[in-house]
C-alpha atoms as a PDB file:
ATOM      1  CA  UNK A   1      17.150  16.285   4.518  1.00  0.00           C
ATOM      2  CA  UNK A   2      13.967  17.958   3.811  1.00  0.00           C
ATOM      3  CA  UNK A   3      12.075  17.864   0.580  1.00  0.00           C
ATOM      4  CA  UNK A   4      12.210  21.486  -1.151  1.00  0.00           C
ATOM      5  CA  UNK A   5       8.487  22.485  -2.870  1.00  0.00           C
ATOM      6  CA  UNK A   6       9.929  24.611  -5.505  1.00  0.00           C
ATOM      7  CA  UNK A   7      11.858  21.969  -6.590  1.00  0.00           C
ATOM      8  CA  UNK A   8       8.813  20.679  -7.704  1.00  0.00           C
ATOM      9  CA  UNK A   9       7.627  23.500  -9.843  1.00  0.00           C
ATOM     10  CA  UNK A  10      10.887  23.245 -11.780  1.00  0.00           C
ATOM     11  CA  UNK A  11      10.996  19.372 -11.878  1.00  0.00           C
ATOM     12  CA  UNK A  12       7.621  18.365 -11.886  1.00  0.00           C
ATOM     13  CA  UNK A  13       8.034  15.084 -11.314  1.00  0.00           C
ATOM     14  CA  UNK A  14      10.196  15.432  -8.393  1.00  0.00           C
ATOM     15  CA  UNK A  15       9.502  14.393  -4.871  1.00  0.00           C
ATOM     16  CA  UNK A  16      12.027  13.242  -2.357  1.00  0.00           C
ATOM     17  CA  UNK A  17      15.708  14.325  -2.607  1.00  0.00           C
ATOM     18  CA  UNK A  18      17.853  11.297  -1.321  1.00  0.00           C
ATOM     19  CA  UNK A  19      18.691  11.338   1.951  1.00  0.00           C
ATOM     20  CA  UNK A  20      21.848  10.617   1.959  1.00  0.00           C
ATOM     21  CA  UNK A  21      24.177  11.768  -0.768  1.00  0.00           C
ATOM     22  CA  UNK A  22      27.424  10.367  -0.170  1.00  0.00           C
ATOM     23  CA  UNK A  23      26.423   7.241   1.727  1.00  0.00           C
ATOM     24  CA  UNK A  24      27.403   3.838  -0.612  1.00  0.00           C
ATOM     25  CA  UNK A  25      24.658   1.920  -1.908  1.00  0.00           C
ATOM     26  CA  UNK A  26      23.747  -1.282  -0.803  1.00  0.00           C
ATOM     27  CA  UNK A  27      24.609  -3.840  -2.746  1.00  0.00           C
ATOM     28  CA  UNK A  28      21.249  -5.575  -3.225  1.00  0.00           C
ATOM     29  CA  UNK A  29      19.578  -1.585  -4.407  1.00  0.00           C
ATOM     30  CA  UNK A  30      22.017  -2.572  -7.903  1.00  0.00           C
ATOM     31  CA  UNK A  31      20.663  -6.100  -8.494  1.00  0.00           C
ATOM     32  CA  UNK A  32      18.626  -5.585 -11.795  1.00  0.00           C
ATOM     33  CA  UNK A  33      15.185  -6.349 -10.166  1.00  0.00           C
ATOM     34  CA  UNK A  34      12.387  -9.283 -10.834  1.00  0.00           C
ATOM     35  CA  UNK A  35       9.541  -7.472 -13.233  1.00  0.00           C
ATOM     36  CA  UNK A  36       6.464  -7.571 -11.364  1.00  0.00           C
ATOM     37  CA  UNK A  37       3.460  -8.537 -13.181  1.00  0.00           C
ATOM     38  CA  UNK A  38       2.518  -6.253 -16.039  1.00  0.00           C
ATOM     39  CA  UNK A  39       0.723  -3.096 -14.636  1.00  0.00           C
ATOM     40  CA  UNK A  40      -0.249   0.384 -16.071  1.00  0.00           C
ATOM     41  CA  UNK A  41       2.070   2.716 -14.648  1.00  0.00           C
ATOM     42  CA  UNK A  42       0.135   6.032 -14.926  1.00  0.00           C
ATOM     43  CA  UNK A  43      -1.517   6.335 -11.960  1.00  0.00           C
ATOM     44  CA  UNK A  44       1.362   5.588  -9.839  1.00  0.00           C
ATOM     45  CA  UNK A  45       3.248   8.574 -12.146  1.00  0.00           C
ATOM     46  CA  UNK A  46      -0.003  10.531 -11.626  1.00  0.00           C
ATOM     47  CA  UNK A  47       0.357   9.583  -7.519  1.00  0.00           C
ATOM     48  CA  UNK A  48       4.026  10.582  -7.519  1.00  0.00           C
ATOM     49  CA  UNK A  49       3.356  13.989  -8.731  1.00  0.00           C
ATOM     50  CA  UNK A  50       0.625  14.360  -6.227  1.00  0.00           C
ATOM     51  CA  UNK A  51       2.685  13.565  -3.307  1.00  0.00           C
ATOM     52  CA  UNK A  52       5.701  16.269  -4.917  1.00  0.00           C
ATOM     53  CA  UNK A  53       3.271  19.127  -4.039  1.00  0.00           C
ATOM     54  CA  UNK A  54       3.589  17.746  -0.314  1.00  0.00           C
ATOM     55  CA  UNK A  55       6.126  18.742   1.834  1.00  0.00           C
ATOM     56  CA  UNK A  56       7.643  15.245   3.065  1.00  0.00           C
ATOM     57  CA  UNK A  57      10.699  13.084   3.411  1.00  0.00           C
ATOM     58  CA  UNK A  58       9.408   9.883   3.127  1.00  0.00           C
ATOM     59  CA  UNK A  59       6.274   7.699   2.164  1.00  0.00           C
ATOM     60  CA  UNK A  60       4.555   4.349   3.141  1.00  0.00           C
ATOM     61  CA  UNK A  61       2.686   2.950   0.937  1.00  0.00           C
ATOM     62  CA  UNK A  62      -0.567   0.985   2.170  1.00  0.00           C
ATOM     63  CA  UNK A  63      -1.724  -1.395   0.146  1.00  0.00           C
ATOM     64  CA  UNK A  64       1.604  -1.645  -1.911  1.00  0.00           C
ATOM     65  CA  UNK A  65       0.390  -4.901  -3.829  1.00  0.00           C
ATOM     66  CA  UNK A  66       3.104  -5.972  -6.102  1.00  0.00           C
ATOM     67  CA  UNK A  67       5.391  -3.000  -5.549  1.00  0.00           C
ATOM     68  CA  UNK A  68       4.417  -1.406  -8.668  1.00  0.00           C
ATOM     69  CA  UNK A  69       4.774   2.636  -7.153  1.00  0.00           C
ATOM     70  CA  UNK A  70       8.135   1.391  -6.392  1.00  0.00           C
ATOM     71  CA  UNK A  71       8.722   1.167 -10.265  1.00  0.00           C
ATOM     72  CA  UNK A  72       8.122   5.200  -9.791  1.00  0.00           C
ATOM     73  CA  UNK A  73      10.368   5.640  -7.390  1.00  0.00           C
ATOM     74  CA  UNK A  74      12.944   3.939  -8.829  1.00  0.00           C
ATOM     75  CA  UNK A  75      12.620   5.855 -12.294  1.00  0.00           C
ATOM     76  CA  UNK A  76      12.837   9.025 -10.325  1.00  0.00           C
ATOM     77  CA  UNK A  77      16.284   8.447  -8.921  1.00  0.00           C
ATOM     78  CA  UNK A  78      14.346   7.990  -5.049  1.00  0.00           C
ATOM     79  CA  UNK A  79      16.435   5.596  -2.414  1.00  0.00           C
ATOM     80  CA  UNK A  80      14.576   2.539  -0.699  1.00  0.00           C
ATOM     81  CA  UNK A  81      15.402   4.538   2.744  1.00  0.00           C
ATOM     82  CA  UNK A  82      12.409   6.929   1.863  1.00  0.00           C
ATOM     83  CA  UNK A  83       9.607   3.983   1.228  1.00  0.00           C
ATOM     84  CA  UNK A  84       7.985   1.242   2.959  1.00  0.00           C
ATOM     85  CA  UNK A  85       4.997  -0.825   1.200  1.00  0.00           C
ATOM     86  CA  UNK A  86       2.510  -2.671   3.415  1.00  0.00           C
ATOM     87  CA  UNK A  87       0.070  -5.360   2.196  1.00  0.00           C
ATOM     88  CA  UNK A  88      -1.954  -8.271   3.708  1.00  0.00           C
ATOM     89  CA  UNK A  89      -1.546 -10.382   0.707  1.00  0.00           C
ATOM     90  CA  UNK A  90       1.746 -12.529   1.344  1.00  0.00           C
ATOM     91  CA  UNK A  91       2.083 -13.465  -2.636  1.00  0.00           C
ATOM     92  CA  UNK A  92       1.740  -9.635  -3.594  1.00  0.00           C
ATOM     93  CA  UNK A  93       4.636  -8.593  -1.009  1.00  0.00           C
ATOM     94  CA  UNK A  94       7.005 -11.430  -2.088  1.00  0.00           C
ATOM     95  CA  UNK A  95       6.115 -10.368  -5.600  1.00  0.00           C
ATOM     96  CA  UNK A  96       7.178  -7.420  -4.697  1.00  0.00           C
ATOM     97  CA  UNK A  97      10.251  -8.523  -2.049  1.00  0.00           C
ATOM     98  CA  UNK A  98      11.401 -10.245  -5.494  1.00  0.00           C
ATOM     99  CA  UNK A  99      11.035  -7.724  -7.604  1.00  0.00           C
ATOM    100  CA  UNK A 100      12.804  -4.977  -5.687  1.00  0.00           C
ATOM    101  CA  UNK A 101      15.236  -6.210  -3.438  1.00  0.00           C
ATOM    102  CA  UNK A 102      16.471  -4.074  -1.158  1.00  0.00           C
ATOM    103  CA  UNK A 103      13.575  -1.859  -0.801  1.00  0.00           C
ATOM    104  CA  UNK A 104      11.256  -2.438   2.325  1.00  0.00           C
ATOM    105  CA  UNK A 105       7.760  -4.136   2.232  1.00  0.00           C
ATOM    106  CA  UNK A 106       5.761  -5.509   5.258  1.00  0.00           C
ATOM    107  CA  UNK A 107       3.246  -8.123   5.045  1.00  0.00           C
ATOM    108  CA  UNK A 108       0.282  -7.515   7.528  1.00  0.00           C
ATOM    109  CA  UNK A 109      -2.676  -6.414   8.515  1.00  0.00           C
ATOM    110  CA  UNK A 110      -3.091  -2.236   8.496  1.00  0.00           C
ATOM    111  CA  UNK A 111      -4.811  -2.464  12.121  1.00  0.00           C
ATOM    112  CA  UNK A 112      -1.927  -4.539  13.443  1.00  0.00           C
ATOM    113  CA  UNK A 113       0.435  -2.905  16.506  1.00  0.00           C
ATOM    114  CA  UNK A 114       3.237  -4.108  15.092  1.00  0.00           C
ATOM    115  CA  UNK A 115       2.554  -3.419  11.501  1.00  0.00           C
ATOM    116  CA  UNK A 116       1.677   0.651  12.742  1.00  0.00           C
ATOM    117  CA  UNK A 117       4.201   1.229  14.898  1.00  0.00           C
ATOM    118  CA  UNK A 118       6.347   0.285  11.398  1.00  0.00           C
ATOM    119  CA  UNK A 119       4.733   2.622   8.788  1.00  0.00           C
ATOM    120  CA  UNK A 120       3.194   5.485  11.314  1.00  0.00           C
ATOM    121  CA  UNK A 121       6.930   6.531  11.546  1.00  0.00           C
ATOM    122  CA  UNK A 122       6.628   7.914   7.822  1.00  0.00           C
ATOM    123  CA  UNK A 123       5.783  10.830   6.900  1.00  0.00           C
ATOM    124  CA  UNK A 124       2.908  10.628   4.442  1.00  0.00           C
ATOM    125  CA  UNK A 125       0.571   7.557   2.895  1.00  0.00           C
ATOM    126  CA  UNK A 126      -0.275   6.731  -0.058  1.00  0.00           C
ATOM    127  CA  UNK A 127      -3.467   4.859  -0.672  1.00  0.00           C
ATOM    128  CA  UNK A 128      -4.039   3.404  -4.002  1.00  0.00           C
ATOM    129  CA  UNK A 129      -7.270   1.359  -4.963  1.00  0.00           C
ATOM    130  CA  UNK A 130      -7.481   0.770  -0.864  1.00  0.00           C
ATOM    131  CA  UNK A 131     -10.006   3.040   0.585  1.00  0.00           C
ATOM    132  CA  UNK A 132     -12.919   1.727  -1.812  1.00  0.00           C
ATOM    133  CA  UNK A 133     -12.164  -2.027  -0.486  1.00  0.00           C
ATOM    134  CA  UNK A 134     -12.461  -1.915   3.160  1.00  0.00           C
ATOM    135  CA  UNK A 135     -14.807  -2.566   5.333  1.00  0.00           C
ATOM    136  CA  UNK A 136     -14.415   0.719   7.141  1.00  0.00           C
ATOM    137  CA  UNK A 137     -12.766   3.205   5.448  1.00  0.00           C
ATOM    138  CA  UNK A 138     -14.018   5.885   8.062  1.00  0.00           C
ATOM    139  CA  UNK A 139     -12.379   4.121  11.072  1.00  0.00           C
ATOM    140  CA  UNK A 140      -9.130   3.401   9.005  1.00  0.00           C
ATOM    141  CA  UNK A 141      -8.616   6.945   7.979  1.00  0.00           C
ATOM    142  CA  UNK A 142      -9.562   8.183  12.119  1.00  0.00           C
ATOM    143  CA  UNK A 143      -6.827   5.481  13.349  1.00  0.00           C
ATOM    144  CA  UNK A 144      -3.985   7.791  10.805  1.00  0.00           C
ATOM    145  CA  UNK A 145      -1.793   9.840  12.977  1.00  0.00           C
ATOM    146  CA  UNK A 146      -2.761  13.729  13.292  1.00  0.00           C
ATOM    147  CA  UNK A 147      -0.882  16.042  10.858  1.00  0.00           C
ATOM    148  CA  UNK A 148      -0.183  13.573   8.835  1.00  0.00           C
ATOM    149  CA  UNK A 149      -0.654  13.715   4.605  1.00  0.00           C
ATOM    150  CA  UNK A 150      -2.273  11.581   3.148  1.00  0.00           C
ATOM    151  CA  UNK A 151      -2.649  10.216  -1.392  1.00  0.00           C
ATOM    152  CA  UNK A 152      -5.983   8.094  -2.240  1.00  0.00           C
ATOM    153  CA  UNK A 153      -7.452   7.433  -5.010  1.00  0.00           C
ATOM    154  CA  UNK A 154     -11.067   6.512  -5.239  1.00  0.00           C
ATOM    155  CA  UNK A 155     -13.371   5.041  -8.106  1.00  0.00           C
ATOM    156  CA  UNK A 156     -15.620   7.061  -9.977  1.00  0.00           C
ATOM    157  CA  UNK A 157     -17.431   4.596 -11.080  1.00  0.00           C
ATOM    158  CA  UNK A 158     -19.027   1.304  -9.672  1.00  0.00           C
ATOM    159  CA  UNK A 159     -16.407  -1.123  -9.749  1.00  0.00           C
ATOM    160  CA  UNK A 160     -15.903  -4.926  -8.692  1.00  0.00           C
ATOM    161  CA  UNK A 161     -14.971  -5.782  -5.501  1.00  0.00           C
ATOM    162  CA  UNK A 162     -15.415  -2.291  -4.604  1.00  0.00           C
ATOM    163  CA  UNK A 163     -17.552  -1.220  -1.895  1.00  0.00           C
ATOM    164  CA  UNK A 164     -17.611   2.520  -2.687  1.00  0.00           C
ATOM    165  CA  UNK A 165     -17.434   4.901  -5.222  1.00  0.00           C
ATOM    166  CA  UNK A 166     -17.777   8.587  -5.249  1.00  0.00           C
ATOM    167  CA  UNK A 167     -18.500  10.458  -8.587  1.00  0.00           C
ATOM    168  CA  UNK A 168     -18.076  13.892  -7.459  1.00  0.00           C
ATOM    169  CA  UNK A 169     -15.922  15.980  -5.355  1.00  0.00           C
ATOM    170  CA  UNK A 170     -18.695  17.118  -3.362  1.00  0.00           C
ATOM    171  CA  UNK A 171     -19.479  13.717  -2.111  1.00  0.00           C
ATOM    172  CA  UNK A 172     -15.706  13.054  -1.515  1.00  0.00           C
ATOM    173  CA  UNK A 173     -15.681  16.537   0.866  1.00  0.00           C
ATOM    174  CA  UNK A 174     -19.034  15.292   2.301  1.00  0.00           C
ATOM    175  CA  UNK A 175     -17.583  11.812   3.188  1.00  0.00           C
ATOM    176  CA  UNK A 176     -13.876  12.950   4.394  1.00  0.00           C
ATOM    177  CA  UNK A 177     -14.002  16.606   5.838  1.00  0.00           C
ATOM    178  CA  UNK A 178     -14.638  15.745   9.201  1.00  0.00           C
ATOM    179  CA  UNK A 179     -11.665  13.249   9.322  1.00  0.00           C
ATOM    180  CA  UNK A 180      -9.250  14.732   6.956  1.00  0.00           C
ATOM    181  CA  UNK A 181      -8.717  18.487   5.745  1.00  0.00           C
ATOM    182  CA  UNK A 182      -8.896  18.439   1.973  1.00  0.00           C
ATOM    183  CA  UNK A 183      -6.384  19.780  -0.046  1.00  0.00           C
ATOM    184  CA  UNK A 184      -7.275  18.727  -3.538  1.00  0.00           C
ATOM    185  CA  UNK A 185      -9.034  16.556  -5.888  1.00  0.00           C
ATOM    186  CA  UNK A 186      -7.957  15.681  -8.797  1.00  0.00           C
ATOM    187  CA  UNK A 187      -8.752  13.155 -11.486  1.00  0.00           C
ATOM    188  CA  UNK A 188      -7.394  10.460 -13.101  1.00  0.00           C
ATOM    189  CA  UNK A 189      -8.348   8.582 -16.028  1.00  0.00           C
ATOM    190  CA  UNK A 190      -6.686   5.224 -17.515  1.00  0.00           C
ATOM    191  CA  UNK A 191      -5.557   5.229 -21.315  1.00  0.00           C
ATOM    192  CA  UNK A 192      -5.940   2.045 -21.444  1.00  0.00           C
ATOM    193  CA  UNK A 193      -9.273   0.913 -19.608  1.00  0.00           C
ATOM    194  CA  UNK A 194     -10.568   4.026 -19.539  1.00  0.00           C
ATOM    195  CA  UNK A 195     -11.688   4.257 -16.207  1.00  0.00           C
ATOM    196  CA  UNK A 196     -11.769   7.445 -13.699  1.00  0.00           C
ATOM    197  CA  UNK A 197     -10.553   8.086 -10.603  1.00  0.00           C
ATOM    198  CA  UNK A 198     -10.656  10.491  -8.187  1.00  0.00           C
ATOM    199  CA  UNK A 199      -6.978  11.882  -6.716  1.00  0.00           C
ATOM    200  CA  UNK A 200      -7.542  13.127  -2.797  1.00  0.00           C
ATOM    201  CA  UNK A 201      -4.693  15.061  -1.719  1.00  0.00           C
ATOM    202  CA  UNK A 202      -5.636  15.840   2.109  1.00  0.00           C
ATOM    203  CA  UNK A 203      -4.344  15.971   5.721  1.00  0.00           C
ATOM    204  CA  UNK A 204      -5.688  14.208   8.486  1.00  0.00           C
ATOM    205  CA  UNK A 205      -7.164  16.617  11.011  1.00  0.00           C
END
């Protein structure tokens, strides 16, 4: 079932329709989950909006961490079938295993054959507080299938652990154009840290 757009423009924070109506839950998708650690949420609302104005049916998530988009999803009526989180930290994806049971998370390396050929099959990626961290973040992005949407998020500002940060949009075009086509940038600041992000809606070329 494909995702309508105009859905979004009357439900704003809509993305996925389920893709199955009628089919019975699993069991395990009713088991009150595990709270992850405490988080701020708003940027993973923020992300979810962002990825509405994309025509998709389903997301990975790279660099999933503790699950905590999932907490999005979950709030928006979305079924684990349309998600699948991917991290190289084993105690953030059984955080995350624990918390949601019955949704789908992968522990592994990004660059790993078997760890693609598992989240390549999705239809967009989300990238939250990822691109900034690697080594590479040019040779990541090129290794993304062709045609393929992609959600980041990027620091504004210099931040630990961090090993870039772009303050305007110019330098995020600069960086990215000749790997991804640009759709939007957007920003994001945290109520409660106060910290700003940039939000890169694109397509890989």
């Amino acid at each position: 079932m494909s995702f309508n757009p105009n859905q979004l423009l009357n439900t704003p924070m809509s993305m996925l329709n389920p893709l199955v109506a009628n089919k019975p839950k699993d069991p395990d998708t009713n088991k009150a989950p595990v709270p992850p650690p405490p988080f701020d949420p708003e940027i993973y609302i923020d992300a979810f909006g962002r990825l509405g104005m994309l025509s998709i049916e389903n997301v990975a998530d790279l660099g999933c961490g503790a699950g905590n988009f999932v907490s999005v999803m979950t709030s928006r009526n979305q079924r684990p079938e349309v998600y699948v989180g991917v991290d190289s930290n084993h105690q953030q994806i059984s955080t995350a295993k624990a918390a949601y049971p019955g949704w789908k998370f992968i522990y592994g390396d990004f660059n790993n054959d078997r760890v693609k050929a598992e989240y390549e099959r999705y239809g967009a990626y989300l990238m939250l507080h990822v691109l900034d961290t690697i080594d590479d973040d040019l040779a990541f992005l090129a290794t993304l299938p062709e045609g393929k949407p992609v959600v980041f998020s990027l620091p504004k500002f210099e931040k630990e652990g961090s090993k870039l940060w772009l303050a305007e949009g110019r330098d995020i075009h600069d960086r990215y154009s000749s790997i991804l086509s640009i759709k939007s940038i957007g920003r994001y600041r945290s109520k409660a840290t106060g910290e700003a992000y940039s939000m890169v809606v694109a397509t890989r070329w």
